[in-house]
PDB file of N, CA and C in Angstrom:
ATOM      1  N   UNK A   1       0.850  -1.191   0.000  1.00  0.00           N
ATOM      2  CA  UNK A   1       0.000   0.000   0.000  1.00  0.00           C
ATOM      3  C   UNK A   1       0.888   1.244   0.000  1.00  0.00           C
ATOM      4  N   UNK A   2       0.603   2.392  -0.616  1.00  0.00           N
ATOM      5  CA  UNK A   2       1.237   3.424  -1.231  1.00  0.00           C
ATOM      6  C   UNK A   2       1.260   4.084   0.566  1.00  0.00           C
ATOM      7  N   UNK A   3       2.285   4.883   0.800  1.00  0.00           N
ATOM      8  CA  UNK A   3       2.177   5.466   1.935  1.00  0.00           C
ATOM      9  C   UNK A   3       1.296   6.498   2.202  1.00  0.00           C
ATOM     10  N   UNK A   4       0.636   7.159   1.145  1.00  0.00           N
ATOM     11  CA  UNK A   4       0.329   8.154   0.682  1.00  0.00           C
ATOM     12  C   UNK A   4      -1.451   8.070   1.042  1.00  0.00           C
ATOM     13  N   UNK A   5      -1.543   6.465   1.154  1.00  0.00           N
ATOM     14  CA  UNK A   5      -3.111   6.211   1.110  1.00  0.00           C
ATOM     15  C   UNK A   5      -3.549   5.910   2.122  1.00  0.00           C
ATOM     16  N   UNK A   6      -4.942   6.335   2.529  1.00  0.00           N
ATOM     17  CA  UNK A   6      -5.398   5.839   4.248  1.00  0.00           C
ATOM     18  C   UNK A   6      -6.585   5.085   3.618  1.00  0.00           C
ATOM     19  N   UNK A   7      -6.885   3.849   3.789  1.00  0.00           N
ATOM     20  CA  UNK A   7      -7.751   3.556   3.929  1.00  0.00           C
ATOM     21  C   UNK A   7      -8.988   3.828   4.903  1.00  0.00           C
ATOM     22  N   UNK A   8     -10.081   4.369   4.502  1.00  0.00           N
ATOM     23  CA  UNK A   8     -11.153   4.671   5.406  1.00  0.00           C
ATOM     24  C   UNK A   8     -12.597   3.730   4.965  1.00  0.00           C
ATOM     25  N   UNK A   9     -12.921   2.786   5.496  1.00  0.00           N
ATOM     26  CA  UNK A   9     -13.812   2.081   5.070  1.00  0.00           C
ATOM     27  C   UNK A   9     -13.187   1.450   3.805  1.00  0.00           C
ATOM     28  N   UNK A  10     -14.113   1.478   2.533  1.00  0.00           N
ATOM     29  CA  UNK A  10     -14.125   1.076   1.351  1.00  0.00           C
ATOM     30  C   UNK A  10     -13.550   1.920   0.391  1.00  0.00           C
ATOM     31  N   UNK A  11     -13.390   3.050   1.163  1.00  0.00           N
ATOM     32  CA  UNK A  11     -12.884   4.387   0.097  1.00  0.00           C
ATOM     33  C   UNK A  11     -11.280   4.775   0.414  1.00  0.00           C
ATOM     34  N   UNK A  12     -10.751   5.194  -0.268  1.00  0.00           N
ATOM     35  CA  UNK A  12      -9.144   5.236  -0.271  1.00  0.00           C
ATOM     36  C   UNK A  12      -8.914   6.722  -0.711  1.00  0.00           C
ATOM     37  N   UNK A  13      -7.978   7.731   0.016  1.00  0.00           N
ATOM     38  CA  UNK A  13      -8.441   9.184   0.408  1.00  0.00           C
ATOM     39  C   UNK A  13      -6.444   9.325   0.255  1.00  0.00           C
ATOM     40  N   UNK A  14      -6.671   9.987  -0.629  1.00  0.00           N
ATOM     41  CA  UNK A  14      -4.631  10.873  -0.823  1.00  0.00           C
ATOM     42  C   UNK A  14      -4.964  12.087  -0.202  1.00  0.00           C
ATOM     43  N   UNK A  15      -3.727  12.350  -0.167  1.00  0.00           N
ATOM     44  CA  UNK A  15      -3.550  13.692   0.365  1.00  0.00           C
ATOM     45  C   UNK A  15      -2.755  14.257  -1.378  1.00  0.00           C
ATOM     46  N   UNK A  16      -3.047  14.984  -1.209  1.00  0.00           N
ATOM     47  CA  UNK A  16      -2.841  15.939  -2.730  1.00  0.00           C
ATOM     48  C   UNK A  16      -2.918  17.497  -2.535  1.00  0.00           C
ATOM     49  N   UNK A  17      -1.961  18.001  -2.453  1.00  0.00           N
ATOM     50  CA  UNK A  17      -1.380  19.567  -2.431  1.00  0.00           C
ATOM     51  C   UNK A  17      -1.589  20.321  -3.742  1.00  0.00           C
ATOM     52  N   UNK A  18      -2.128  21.240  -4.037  1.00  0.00           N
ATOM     53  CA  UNK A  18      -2.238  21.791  -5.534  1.00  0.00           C
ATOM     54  C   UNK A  18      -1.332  23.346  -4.991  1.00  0.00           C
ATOM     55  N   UNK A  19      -0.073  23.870  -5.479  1.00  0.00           N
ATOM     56  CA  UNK A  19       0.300  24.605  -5.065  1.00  0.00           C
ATOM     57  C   UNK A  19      -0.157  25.715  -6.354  1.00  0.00           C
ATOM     58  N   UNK A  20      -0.112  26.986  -5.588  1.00  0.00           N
ATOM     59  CA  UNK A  20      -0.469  27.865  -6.897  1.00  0.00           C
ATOM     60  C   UNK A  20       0.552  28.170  -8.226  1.00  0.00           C
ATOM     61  N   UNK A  21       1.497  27.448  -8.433  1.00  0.00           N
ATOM     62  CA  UNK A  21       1.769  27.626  -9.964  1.00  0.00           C
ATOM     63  C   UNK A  21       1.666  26.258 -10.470  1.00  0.00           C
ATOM     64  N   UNK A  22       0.529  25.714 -10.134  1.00  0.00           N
ATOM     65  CA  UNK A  22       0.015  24.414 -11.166  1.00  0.00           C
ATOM     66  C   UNK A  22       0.538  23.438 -10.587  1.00  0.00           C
ATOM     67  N   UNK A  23       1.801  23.025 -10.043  1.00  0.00           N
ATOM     68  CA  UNK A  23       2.296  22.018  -9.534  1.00  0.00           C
ATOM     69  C   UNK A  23       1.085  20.934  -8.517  1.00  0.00           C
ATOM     70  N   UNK A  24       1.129  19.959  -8.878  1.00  0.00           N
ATOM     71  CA  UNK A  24       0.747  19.231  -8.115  1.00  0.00           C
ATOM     72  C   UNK A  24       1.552  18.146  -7.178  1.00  0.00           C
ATOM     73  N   UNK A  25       1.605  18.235  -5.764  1.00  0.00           N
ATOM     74  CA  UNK A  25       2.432  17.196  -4.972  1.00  0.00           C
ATOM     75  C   UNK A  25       1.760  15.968  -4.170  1.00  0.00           C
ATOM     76  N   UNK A  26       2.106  14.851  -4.557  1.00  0.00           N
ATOM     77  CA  UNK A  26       1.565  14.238  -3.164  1.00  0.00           C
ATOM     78  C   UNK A  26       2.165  14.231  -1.585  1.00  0.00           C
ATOM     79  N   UNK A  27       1.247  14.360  -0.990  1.00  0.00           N
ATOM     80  CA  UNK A  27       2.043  14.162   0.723  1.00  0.00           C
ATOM     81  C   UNK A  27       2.604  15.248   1.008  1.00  0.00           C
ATOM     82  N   UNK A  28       2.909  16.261   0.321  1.00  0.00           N
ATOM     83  CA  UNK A  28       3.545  18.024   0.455  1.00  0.00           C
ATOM     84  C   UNK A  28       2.773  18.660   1.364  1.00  0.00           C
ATOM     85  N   UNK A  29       3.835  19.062   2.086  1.00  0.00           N
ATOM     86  CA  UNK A  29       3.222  19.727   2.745  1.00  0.00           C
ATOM     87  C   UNK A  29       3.712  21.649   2.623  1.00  0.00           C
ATOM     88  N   UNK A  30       2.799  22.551   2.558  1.00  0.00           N
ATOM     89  CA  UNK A  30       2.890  23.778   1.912  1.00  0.00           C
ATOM     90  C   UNK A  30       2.267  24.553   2.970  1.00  0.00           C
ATOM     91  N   UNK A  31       2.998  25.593   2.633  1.00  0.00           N
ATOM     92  CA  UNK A  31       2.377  26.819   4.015  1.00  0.00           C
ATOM     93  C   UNK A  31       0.854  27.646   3.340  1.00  0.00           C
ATOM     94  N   UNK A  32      -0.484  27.503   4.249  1.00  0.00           N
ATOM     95  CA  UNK A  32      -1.543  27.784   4.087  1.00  0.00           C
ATOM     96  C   UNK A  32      -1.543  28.484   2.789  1.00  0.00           C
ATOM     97  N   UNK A  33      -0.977  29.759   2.538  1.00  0.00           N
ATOM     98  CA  UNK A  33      -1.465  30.680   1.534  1.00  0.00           C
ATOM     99  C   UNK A  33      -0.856  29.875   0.126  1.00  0.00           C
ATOM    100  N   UNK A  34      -0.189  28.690   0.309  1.00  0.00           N
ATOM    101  CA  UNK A  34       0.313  28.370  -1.205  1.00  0.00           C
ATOM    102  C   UNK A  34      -0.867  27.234  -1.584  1.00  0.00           C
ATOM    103  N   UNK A  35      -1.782  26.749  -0.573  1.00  0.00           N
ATOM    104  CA  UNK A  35      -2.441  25.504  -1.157  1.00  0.00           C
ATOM    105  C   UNK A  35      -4.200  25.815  -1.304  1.00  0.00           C
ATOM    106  N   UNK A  36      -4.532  25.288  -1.626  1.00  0.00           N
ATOM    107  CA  UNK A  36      -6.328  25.185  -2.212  1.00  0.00           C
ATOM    108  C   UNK A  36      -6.515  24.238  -1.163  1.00  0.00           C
ATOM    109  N   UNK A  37      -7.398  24.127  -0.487  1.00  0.00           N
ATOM    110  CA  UNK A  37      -8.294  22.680  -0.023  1.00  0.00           C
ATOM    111  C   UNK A  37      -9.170  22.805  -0.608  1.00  0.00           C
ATOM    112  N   UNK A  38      -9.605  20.671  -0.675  1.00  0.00           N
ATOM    113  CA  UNK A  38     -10.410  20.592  -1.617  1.00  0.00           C
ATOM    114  C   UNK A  38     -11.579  19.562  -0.757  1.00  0.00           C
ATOM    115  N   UNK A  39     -12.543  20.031  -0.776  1.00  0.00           N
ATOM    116  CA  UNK A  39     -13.505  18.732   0.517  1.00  0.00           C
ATOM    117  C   UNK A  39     -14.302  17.489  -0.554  1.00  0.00           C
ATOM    118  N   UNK A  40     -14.197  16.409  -0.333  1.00  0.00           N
ATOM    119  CA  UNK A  40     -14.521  15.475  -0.956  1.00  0.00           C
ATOM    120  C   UNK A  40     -15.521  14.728  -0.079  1.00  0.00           C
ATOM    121  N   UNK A  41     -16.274  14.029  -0.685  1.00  0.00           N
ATOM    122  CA  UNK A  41     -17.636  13.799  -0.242  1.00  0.00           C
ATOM    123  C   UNK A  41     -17.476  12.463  -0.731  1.00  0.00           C
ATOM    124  N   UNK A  42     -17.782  10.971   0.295  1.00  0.00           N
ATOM    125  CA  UNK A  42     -17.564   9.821  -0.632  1.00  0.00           C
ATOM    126  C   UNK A  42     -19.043   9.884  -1.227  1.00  0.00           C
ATOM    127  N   UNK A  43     -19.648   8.681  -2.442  1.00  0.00           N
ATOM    128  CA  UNK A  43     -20.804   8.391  -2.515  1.00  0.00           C
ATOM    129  C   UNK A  43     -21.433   7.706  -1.888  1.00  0.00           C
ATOM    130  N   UNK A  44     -23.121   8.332  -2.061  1.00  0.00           N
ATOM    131  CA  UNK A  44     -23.540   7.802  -0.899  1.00  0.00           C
ATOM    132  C   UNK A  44     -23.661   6.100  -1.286  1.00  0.00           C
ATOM    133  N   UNK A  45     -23.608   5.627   0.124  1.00  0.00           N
ATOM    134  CA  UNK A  45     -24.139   4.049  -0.258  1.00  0.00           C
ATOM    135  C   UNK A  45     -25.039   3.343  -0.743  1.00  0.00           C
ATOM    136  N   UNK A  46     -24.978   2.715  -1.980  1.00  0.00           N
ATOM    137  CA  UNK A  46     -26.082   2.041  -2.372  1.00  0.00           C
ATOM    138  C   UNK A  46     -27.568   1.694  -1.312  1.00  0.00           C
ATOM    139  N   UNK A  47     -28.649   1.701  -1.887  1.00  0.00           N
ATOM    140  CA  UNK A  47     -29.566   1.188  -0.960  1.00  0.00           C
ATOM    141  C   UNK A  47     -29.983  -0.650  -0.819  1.00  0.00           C
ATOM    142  N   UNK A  48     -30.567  -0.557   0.760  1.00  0.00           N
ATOM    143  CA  UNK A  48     -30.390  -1.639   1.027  1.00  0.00           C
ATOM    144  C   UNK A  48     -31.514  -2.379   0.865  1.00  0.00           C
ATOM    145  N   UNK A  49     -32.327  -1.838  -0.109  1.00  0.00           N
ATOM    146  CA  UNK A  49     -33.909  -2.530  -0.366  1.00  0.00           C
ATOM    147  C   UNK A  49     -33.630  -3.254  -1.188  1.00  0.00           C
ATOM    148  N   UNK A  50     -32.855  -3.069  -2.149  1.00  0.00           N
ATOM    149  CA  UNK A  50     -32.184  -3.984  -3.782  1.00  0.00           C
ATOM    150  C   UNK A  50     -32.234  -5.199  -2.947  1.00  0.00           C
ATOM    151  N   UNK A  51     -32.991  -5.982  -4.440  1.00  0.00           N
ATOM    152  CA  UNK A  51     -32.943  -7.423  -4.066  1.00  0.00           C
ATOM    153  C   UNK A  51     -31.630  -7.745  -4.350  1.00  0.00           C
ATOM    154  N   UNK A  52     -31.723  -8.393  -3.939  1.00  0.00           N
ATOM    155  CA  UNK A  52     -29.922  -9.591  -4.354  1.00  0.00           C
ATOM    156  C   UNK A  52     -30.092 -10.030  -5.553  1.00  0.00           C
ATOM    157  N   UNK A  53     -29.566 -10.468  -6.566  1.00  0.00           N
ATOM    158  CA  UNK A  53     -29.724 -11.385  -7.496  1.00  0.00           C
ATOM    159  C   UNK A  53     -29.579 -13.092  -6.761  1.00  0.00           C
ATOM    160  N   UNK A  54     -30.365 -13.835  -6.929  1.00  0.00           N
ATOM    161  CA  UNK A  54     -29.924 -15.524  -6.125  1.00  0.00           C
ATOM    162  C   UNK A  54     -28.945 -15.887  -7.487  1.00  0.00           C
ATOM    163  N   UNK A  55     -28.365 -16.522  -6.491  1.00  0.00           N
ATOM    164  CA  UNK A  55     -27.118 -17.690  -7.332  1.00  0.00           C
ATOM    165  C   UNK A  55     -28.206 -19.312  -7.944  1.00  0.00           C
ATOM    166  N   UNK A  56     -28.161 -18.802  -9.401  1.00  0.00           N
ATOM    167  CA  UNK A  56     -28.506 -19.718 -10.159  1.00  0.00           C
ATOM    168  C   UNK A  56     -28.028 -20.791 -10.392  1.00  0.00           C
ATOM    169  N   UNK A  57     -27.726 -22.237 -10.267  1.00  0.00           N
ATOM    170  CA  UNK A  57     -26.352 -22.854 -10.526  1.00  0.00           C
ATOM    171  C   UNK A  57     -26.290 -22.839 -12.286  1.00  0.00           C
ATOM    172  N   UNK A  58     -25.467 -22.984 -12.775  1.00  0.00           N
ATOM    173  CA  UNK A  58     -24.778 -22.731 -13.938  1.00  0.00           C
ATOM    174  C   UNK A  58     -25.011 -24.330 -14.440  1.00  0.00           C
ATOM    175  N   UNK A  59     -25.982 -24.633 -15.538  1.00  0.00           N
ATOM    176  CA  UNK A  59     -25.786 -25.647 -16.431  1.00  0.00           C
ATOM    177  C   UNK A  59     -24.602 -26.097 -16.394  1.00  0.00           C
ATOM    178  N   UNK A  60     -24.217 -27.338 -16.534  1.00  0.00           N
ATOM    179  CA  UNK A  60     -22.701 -27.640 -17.133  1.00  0.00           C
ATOM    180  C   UNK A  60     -22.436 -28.003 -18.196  1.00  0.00           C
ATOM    181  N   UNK A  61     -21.704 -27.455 -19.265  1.00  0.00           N
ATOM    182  CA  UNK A  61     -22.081 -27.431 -20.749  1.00  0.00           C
ATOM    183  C   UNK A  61     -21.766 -29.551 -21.095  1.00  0.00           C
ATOM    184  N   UNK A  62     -22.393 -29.494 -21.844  1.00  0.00           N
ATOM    185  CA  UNK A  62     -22.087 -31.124 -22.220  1.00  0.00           C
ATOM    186  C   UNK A  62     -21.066 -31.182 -23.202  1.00  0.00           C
ATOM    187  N   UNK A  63     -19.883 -31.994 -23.139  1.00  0.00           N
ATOM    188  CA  UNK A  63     -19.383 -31.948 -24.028  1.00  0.00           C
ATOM    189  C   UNK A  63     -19.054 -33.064 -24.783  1.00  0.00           C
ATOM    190  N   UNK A  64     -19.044 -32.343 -26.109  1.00  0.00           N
ATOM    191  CA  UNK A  64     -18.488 -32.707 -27.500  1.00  0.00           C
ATOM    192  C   UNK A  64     -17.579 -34.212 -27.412  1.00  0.00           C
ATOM    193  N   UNK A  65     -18.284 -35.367 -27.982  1.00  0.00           N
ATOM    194  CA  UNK A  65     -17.429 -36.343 -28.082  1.00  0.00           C
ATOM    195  C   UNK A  65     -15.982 -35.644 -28.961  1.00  0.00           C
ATOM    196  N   UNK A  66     -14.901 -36.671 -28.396  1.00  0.00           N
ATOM    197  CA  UNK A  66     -13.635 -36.357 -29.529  1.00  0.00           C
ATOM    198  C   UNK A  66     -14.204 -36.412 -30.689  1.00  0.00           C
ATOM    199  N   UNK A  67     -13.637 -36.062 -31.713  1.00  0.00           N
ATOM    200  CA  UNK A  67     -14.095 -36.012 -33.446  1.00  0.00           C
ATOM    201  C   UNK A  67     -12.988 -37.231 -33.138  1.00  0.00           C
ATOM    202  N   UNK A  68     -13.421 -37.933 -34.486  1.00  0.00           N
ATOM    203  CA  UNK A  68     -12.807 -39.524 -34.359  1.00  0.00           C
ATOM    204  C   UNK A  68     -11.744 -39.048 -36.049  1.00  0.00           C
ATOM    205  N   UNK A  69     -10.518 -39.764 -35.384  1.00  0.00           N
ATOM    206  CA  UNK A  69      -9.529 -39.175 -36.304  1.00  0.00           C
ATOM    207  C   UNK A  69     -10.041 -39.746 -37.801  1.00  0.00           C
ATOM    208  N   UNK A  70      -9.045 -39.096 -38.975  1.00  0.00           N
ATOM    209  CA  UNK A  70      -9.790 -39.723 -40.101  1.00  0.00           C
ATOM    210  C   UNK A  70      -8.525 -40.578 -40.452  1.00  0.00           C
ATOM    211  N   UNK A  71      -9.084 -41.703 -41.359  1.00  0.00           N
ATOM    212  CA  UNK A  71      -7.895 -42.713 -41.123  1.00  0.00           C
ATOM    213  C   UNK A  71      -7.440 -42.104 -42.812  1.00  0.00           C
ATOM    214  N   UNK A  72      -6.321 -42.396 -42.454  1.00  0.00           N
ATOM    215  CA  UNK A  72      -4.844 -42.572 -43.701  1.00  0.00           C
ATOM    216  C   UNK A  72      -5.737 -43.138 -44.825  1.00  0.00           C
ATOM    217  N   UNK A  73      -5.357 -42.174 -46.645  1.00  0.00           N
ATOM    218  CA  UNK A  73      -5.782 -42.876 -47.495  1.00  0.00           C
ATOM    219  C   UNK A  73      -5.065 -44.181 -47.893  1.00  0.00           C
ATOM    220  N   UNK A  74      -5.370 -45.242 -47.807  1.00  0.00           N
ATOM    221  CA  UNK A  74      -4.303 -46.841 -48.072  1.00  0.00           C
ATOM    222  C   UNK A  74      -3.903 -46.620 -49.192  1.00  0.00           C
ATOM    223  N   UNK A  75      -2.553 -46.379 -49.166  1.00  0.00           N
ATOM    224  CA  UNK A  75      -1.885 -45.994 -50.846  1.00  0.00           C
ATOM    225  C   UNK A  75      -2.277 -47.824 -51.672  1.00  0.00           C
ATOM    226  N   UNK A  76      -2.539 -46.933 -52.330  1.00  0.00           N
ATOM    227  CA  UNK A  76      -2.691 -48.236 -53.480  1.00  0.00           C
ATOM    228  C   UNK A  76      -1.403 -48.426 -54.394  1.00  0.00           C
ATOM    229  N   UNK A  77      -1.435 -48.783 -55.345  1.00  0.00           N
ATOM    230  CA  UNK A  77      -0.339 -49.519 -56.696  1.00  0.00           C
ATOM    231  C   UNK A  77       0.457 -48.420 -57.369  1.00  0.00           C
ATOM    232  N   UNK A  78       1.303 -48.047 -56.643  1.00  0.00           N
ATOM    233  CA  UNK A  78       1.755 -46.881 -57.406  1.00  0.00           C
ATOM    234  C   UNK A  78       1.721 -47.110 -59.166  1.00  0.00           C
ATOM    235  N   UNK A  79       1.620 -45.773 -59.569  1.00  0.00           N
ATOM    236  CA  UNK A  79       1.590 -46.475 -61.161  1.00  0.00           C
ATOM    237  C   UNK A  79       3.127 -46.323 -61.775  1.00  0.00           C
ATOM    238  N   UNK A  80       3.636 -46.541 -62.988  1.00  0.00           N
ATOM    239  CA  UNK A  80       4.455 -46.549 -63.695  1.00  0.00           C
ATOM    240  C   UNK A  80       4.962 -48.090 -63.713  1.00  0.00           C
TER     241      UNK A  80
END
């Protein structure tokens, strides 16, 4: 795991410095008047009324006899 990353729940949160001449740093740390904060909002969580889909079991495909080799043409009488 990147040092850079905190896991919080399910969501994974950098720290990211945008200094004012475009530069972008990770993990930088910059004196107040050089950085932007930026507030991030995770999404909200799915709802919990959704049915589930059930686990169908999966046919098992039938398979294909071998193809049966084709036999050698039996040379016959060579001519000349």
């Amino acid at each position: 795991m990147d040092k850079d990353t905190y896991p919080l729940g399910s969501y994974h949160w950098r720290v990211v410095v945008v200094r004012r001449d475009g530069e972008t740093r990770l993990g930088e740390v910059s004196p107040p008047s050089e950085t932007r904060t930026f507030h991030v909002e995770p999404p909200p969580p799915p709802p919990t009324n959704t049915p589930k889909p059930t686990n169908t079991p999966k046919p098992t495909p039938t398979q294909a006899p071998p193809p049966t080799p084709t036999p050698w043409p039996t040379p016959g009488p060579t001519p000349g």
